[in-house]
Protein backbone atom coordinates (compact mmCIF):
# COMPACT_ATOMS: atom_id res chain seq x y z
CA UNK A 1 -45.92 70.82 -56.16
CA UNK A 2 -45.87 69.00 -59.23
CA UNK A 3 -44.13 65.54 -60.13
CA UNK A 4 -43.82 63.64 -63.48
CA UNK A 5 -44.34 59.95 -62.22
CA UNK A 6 -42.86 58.50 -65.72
CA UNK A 7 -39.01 59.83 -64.81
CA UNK A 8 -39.61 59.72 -60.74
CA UNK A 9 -36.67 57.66 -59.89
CA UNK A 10 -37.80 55.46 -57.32
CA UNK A 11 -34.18 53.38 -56.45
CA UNK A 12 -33.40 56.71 -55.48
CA UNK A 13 -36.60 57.40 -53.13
CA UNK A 14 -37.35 54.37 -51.63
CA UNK A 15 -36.39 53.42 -48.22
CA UNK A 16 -36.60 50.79 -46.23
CA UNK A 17 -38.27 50.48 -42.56
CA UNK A 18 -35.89 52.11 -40.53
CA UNK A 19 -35.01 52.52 -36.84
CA UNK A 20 -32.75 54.38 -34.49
CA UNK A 21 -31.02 52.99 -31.93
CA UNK A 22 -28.37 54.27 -29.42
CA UNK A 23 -24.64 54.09 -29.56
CA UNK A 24 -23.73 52.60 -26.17
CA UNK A 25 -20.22 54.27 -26.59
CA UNK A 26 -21.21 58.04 -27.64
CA UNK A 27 -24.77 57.56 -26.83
CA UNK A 28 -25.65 59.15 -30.36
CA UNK A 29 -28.56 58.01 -32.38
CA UNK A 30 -27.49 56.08 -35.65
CA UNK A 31 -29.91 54.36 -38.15
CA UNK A 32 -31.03 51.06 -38.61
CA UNK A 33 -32.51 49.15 -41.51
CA UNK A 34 -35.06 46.58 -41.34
CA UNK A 35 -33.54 44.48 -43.87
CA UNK A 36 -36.09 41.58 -43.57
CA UNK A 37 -39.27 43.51 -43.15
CA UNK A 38 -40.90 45.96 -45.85
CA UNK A 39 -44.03 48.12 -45.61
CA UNK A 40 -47.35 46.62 -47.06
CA UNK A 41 -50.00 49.21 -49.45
CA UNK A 42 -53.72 48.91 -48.54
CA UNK A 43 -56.02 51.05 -50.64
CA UNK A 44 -59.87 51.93 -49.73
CA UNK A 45 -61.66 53.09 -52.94
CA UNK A 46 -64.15 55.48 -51.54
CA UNK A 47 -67.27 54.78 -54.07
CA UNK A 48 -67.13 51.30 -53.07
CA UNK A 49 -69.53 50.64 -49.84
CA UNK A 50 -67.61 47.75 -48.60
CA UNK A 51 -64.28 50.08 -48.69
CA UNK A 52 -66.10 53.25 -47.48
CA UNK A 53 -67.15 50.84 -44.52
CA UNK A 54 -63.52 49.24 -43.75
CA UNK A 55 -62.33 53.00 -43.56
CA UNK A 56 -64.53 53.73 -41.40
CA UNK A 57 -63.77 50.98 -39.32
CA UNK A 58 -59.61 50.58 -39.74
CA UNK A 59 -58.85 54.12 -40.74
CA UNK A 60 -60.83 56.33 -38.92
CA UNK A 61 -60.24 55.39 -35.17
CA UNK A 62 -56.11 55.62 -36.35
CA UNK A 63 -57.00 58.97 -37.87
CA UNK A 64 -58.35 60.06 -34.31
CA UNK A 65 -55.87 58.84 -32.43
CA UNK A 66 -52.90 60.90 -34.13
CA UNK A 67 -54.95 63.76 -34.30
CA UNK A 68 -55.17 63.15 -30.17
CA UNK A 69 -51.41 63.31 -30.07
CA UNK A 70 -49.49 65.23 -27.76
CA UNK A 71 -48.86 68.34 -30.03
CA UNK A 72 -46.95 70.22 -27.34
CA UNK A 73 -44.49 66.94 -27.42
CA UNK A 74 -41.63 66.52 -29.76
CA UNK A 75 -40.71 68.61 -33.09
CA UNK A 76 -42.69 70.19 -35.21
CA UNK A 77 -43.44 67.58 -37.91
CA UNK A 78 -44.99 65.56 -35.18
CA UNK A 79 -47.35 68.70 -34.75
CA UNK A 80 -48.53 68.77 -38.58
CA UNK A 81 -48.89 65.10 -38.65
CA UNK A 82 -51.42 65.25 -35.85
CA UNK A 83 -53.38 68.43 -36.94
CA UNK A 84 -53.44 67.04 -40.71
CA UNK A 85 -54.77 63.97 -39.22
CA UNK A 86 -57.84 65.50 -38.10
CA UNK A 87 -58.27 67.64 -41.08
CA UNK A 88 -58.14 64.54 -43.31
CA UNK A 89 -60.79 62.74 -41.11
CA UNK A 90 -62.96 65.71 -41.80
CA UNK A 91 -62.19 65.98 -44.91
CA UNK A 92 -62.83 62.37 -45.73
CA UNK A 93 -65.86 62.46 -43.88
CA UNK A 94 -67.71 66.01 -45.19
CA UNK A 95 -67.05 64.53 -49.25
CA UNK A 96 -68.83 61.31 -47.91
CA UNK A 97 -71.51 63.17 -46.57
CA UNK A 98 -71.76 65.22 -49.39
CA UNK A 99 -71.62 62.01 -51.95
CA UNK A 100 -74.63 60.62 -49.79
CA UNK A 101 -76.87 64.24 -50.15
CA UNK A 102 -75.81 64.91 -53.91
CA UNK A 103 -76.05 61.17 -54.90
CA UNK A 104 -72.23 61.40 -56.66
CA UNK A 105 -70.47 58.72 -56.55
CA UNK A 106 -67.25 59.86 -54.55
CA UNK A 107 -63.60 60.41 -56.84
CA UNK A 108 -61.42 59.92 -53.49
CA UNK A 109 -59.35 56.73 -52.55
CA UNK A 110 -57.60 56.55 -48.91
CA UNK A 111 -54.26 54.86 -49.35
CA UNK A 112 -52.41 53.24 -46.19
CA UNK A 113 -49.11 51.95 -45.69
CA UNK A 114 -48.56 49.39 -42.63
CA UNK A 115 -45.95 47.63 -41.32
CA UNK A 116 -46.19 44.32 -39.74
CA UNK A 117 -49.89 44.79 -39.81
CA UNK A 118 -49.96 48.38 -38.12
CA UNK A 119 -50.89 51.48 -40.16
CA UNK A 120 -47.72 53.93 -40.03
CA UNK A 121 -48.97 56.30 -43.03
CA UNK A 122 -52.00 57.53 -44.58
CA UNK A 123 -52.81 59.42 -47.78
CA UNK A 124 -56.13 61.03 -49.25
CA UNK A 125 -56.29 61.57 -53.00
CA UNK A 126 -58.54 62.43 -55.83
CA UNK A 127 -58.11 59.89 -58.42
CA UNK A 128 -60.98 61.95 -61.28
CA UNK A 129 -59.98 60.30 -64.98
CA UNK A 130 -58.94 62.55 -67.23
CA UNK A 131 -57.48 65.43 -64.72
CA UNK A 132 -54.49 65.53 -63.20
CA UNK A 133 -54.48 63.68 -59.82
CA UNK A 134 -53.84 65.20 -56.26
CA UNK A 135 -52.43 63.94 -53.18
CA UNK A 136 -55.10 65.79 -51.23
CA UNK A 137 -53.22 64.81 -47.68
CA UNK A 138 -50.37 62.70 -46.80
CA UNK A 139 -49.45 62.19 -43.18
CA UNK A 140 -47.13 60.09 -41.19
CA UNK A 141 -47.27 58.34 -37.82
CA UNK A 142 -46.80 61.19 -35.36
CA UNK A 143 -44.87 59.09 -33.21
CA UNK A 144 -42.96 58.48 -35.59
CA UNK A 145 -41.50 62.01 -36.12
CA UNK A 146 -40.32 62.48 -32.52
CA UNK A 147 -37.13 62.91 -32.39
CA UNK A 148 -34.47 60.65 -30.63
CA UNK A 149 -37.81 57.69 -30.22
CA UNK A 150 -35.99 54.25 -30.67
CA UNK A 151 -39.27 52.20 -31.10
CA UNK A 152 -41.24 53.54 -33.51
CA UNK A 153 -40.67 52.65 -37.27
CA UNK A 154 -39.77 55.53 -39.65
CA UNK A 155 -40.20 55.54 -43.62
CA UNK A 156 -43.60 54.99 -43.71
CA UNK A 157 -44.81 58.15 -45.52
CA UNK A 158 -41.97 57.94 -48.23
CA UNK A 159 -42.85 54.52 -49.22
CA UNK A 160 -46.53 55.45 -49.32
CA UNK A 161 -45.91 58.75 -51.36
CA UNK A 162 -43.44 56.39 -54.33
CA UNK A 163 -46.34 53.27 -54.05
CA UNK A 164 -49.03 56.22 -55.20
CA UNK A 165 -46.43 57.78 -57.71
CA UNK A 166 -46.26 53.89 -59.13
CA UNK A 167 -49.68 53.27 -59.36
CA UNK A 168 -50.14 56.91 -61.28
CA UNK A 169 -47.18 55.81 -63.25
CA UNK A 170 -48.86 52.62 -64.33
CA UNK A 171 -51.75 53.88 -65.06
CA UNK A 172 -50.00 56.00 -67.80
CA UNK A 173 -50.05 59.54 -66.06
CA UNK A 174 -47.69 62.15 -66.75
CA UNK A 175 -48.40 64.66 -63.78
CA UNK A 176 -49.31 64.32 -60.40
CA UNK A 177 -50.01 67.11 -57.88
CA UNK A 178 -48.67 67.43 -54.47
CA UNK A 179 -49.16 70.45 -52.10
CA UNK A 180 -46.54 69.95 -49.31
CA UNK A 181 -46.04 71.09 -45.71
CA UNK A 182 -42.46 70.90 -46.84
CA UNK A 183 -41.43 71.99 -49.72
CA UNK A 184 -37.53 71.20 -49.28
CA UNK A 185 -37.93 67.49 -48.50
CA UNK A 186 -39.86 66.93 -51.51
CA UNK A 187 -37.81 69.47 -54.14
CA UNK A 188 -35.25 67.17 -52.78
CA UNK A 189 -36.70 64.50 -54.18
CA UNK A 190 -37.55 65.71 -57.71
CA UNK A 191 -40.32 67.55 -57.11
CA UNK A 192 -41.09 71.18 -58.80
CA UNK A 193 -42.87 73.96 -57.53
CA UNK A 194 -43.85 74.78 -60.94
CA UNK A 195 -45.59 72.67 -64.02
CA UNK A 196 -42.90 72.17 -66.56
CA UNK A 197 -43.91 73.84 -70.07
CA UNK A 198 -46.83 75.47 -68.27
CA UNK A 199 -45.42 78.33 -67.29
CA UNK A 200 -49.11 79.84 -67.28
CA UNK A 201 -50.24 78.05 -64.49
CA UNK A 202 -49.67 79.03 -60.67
CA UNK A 203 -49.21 76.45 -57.97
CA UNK A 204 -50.08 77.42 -54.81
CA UNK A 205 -48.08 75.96 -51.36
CA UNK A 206 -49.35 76.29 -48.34
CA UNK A 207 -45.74 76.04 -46.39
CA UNK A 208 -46.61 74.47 -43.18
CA UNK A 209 -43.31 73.36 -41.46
CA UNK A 210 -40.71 75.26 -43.88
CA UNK A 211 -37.88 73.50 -45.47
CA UNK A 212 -36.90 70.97 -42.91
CA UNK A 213 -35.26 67.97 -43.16
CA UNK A 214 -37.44 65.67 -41.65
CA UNK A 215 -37.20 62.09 -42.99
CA UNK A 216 -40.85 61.75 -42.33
CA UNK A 217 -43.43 62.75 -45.38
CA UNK A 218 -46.04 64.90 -44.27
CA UNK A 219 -47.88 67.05 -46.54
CA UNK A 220 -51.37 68.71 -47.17
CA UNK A 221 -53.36 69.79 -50.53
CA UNK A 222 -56.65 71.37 -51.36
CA UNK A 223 -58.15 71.82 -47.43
């Protein structure tokens, strides 16, 4: 999927942390805003030793542990969250090795969203000059995606998906690639499924989940 970050409109995007809690009266599940908290944006640039090192030290034990999630527990986007958690470790971890044999400095940044200090998303993109950037992988806190949990935030891999749309947008780009597990949740949101004015170019979408309507972000590119 494809997404022009200079008319993404992020007011409309952008959400909060968010809760659920229970109606006491019709014991239904309604959501709550965190109104005072927001998330925070950590990024590890992955030709930089010190970053390649504090990945390997903050990122990857997170990484394991949602790929170690119960997959046989909860919906489906839980599921994809977990497995895409392990393929991004891999994935992370096979381009390092392959930097270290072919002595090229790696393209890749991992890009984190936390809030109140713990990591509740994760993305992996390429970030080549001159090309048009991917969103390689984008998952969300498994937990996260269970449905009817009242503890766990929720939001997390929206506001990490518009803080990398920003930082594209900034930095003057007019296309950005996505290839998403979920298609719907992110055509809702303005992106296409084709390039606009390219009509010659295929995009490919590996439809993991089908067009739910998750709140979580969960998505996969270029495995």
């Amino acid at each position: 999927m494809y997404i022009n970050p200079q008319t993404y409109q992020f007011g409309e995007n952008a959400f909060p942390p968010y809760h659920f809690e229970i109606n006491p009266v019709t014991n239904e599940l309604y959501k709550v805003f965190d109104l005072d908290n927001d998330f925070q944006f950590k990024t590890y640039d992955l030709k930089i030793a010190e970053d390649i090192a504090g990945y390997k030290e903050d990122i990857e034990p997170i990484l394991s542990k949602w790929g170690a999630f119960d997959i046989n527990f909860g919906p489906s986007e839980a599921s994809h969250s977990s497995k895409l958690s392990t393929v991004m470790s891999t994935d992370v971890n096979n381009d390092l090795e392959y930097s270290e044999t072919s002595l090229t400095p790696m393209q890749q940044e991992v890009h984190v969203a936390l809030y109140k200090g713990e990591v509740e998303a994760i993305a992996y993109t390429d970030n080549t000059v001159g090309v048009t950037p991917q969103i390689r992988i984008l998952v969300a806190n498994p937990e996260g995606l269970v449905g009817g949990q009242t503890t766990i935030v929720k939001g997390g891999g929206s506001s990490l998906l518009g803080h990398i749309v920003r930082r594209y947008q900034e930095a003057g780009v007019d296309r950005i690639e996505l290839e998403s597990g979920n298609s719907g949740y992110y055509m809702s949101r303005g992106w296409k499924n084709k390039v606009e004015n390219t009509p010659q170019e295929e995009d490919f979408v590996w439809d993991l989940t089908g067009d739910s309507e998750s709140e979580g972000a969960c998505g996969t590119g270029s495995l």
